[in-house]
N, C-alpha and C. Protein backbone atom coordinates (compact mmCIF):
# COMPACT_ATOMS: atom_id res chain seq x y z
N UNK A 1 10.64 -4.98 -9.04
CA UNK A 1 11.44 -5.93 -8.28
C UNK A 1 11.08 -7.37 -8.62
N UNK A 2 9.69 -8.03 -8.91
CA UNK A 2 9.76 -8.80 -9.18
C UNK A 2 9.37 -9.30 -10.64
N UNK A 3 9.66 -8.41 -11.51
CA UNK A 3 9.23 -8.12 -12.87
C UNK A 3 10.03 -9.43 -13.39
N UNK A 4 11.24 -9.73 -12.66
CA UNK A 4 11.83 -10.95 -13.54
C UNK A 4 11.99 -12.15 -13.72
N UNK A 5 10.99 -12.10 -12.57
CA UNK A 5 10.12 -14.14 -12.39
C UNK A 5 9.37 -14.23 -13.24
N UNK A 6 8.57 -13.03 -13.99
CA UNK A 6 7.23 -13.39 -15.07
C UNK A 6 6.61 -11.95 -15.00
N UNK A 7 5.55 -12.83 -15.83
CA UNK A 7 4.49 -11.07 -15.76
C UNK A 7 3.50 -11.17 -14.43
N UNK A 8 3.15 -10.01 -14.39
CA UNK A 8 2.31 -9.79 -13.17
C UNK A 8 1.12 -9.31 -13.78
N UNK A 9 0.03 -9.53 -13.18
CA UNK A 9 -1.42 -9.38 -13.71
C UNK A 9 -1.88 -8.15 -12.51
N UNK A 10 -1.02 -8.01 -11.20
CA UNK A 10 -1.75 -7.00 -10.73
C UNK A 10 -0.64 -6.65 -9.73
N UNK A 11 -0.38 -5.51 -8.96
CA UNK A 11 0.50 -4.98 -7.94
C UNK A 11 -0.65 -4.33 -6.68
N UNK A 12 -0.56 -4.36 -5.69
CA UNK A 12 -1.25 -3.50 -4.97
C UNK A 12 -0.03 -3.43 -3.36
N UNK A 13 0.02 -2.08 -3.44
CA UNK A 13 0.67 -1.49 -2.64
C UNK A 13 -0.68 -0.96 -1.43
N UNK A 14 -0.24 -1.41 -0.33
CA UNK A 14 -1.50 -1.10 0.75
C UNK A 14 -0.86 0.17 1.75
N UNK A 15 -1.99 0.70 1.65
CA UNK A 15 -1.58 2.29 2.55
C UNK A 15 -2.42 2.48 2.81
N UNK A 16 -1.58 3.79 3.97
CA UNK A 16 -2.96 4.03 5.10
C UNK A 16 -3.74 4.84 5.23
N UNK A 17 -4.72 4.84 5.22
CA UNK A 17 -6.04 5.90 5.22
C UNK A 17 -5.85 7.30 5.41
N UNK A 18 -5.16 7.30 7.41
CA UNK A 18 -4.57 8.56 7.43
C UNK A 18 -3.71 9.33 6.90
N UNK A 19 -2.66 8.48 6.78
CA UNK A 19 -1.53 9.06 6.78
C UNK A 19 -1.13 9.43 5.11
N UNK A 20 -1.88 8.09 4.47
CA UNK A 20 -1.17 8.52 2.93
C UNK A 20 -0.01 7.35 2.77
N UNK A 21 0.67 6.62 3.33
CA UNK A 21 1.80 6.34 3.40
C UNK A 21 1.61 4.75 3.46
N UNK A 22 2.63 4.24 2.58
CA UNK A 22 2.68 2.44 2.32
C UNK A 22 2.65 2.05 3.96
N UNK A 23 1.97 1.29 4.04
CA UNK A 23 2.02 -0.08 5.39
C UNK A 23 3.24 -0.60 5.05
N UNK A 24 3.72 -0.83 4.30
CA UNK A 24 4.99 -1.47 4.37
C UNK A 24 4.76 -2.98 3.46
N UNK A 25 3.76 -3.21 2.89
CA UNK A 25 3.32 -4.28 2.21
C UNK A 25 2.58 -4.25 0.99
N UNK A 26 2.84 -5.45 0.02
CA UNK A 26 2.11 -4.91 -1.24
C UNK A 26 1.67 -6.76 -1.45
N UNK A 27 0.89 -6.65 -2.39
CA UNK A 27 0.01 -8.03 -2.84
C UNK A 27 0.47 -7.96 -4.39
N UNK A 28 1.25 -9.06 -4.71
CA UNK A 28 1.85 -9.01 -6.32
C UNK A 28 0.93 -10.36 -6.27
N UNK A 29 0.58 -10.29 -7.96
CA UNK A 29 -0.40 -11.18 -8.69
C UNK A 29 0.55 -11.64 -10.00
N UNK A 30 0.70 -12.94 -9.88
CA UNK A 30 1.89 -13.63 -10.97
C UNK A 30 0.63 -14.08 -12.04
N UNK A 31 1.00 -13.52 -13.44
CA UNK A 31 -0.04 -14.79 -14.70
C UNK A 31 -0.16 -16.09 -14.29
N UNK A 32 1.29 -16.26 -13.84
CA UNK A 32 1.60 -17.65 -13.66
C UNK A 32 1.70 -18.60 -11.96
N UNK A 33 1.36 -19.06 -12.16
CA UNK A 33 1.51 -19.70 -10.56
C UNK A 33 3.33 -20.34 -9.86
N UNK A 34 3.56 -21.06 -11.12
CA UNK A 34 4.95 -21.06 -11.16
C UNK A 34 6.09 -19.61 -10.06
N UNK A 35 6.16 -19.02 -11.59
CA UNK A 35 6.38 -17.56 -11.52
C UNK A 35 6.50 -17.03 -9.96
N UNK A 36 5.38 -17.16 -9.02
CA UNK A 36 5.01 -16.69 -8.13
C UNK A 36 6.14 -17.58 -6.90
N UNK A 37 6.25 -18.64 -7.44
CA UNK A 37 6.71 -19.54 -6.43
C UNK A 37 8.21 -19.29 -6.91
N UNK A 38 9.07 -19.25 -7.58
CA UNK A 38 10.39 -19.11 -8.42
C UNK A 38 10.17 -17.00 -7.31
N UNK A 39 10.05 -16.53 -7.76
CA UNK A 39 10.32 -14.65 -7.04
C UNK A 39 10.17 -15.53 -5.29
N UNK A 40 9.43 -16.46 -4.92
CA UNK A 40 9.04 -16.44 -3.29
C UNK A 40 10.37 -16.97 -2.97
N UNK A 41 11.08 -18.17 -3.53
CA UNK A 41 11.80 -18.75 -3.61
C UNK A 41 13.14 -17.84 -3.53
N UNK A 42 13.34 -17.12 -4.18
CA UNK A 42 14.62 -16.09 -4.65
C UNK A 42 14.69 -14.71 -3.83
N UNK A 43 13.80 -14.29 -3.24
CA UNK A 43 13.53 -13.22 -2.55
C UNK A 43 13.09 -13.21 -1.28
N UNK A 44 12.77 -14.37 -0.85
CA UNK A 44 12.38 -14.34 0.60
C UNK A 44 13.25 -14.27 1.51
N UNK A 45 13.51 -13.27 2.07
CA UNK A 45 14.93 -12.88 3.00
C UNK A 45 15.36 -12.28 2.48
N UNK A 46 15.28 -11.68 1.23
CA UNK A 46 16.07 -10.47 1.14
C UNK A 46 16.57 -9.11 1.35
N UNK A 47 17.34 -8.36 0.75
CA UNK A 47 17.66 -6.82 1.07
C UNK A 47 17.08 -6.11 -0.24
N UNK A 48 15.75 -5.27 0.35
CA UNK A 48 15.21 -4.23 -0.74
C UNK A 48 15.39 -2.99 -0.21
N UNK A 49 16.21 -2.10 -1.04
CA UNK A 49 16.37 -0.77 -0.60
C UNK A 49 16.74 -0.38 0.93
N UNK A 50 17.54 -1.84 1.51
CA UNK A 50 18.15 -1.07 2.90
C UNK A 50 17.27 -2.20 3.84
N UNK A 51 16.03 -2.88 3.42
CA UNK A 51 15.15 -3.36 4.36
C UNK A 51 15.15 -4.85 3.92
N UNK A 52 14.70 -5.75 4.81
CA UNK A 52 14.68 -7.05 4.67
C UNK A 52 13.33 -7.15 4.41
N UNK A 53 13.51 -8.07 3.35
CA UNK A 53 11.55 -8.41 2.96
C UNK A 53 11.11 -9.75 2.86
N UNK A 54 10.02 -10.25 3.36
CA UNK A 54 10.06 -11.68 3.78
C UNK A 54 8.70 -12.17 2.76
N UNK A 55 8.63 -12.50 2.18
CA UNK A 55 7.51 -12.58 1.15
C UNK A 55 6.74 -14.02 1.59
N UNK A 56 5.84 -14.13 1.28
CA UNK A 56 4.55 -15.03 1.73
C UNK A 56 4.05 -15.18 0.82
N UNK A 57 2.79 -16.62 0.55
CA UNK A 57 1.75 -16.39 -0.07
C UNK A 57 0.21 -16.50 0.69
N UNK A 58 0.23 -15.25 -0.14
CA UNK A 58 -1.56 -14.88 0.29
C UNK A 58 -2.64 -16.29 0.37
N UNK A 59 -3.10 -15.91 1.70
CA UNK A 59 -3.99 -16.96 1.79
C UNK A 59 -5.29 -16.34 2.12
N UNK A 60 -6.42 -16.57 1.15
CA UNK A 60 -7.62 -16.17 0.91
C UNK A 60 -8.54 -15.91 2.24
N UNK A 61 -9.28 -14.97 2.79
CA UNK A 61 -9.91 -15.15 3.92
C UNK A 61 -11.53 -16.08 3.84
N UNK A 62 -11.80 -16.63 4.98
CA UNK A 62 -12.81 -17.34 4.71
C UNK A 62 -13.58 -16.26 4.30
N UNK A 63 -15.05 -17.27 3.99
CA UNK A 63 -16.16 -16.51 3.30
C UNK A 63 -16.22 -15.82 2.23
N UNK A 64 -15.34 -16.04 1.26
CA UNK A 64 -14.68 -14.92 0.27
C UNK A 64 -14.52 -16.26 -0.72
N UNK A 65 -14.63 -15.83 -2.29
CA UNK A 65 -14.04 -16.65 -3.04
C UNK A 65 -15.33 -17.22 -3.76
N UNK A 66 -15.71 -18.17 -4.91
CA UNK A 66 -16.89 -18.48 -5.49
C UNK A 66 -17.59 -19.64 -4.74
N UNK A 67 -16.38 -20.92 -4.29
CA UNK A 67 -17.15 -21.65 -3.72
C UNK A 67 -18.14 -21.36 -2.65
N UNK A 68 -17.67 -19.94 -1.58
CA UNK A 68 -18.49 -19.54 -0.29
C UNK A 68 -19.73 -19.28 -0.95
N UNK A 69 -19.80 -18.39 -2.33
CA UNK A 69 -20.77 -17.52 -2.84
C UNK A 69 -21.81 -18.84 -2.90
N UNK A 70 -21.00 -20.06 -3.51
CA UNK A 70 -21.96 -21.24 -4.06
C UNK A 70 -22.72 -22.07 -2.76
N UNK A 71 -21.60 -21.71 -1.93
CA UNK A 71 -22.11 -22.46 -1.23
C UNK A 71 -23.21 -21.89 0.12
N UNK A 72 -23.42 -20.66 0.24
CA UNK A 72 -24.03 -19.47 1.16
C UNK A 72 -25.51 -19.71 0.01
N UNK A 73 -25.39 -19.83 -1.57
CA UNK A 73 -26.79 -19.62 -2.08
C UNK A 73 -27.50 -21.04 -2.04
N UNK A 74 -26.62 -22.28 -1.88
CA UNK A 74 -26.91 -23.56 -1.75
C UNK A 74 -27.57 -23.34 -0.82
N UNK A 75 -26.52 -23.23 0.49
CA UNK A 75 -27.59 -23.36 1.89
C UNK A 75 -29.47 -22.51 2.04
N UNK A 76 -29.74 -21.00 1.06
CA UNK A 76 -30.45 -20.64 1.39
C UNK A 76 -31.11 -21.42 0.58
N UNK A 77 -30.99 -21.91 -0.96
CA UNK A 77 -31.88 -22.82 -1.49
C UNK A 77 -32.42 -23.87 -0.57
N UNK A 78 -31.79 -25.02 0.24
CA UNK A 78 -31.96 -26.04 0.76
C UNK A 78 -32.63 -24.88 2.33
N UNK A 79 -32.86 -23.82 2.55
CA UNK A 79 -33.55 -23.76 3.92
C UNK A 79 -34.58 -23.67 3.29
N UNK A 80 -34.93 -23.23 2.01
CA UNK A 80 -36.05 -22.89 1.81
C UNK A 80 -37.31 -24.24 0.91
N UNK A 81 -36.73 -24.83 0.99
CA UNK A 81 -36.88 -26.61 1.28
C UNK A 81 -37.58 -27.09 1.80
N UNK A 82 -37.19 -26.85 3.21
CA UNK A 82 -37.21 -27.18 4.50
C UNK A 82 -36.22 -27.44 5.41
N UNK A 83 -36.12 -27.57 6.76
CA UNK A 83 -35.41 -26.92 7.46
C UNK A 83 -34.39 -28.56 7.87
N UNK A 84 -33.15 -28.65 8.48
CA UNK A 84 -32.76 -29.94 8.66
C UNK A 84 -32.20 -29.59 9.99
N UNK A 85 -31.83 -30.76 10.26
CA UNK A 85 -31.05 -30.82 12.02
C UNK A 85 -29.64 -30.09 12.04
N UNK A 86 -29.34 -29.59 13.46
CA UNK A 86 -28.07 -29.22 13.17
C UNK A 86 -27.11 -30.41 12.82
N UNK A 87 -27.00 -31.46 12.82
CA UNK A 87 -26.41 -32.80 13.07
C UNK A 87 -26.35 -33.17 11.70
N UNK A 88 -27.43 -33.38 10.87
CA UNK A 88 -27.44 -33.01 9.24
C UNK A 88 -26.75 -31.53 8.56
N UNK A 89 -26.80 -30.80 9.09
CA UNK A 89 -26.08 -29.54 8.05
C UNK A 89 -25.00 -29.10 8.28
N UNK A 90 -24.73 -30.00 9.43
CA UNK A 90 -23.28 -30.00 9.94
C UNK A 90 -22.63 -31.28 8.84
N UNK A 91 -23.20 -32.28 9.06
CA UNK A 91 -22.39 -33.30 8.49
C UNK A 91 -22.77 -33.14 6.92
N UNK A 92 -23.22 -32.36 6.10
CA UNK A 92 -23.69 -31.87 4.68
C UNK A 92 -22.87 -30.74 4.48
N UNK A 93 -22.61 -29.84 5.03
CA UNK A 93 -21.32 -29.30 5.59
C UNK A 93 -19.81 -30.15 5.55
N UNK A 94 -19.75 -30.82 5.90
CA UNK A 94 -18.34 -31.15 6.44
C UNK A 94 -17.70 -32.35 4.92
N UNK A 95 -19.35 -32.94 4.09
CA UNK A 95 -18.94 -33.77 3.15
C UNK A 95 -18.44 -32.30 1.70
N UNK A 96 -19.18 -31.68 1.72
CA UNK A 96 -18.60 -30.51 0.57
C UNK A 96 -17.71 -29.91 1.12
């Protein structure tokens, strides 16, 4: 279905543990970023196979992703330092 905005680098169809059976949602991965936005653009609201499909883009959950990784091994580097105020690692925090 959306093979004709671009190529896709990944499909994932999500289903359920019990049952075996699609949730009703899948996570498409565009090469291109473009691409992704051109299918959201053209398909959002549409009729697939009888059903209306409202397409979104995925938004990453916190704590997830390289900067968290960088930034979770930062913080244990700098505790092991020594220790700072909450008032400092809040505001050392809030500048990155």
């Amino acid at each position: 279905y959306f093979e004709p905005f671009g190529d896709l680098t990944e499909v994932h169809l999500v289903m359920d543990r019990v049952t075996g059976r699609s949730k009703g949602f899948a996570y498409v991965l565009f090469m291109i970023p473009e691409d992704a936005v051109k299918a959201k653009k053209q398909t959002d609201g549409a009729i697939f196979q009888g059903r209306l499909i409202h397409v979104m883009f995925a938004q990453q959950q916190r704590g997830t992703g390289v900067r968290s990784q960088l930034q979770a091994a930062l913080s244990e580097e700098e505790g092991r330092k020594g220790s700072t105020s909450f008032k400092e690692g809040r505001d050392r925090d809030r500048r990155d």
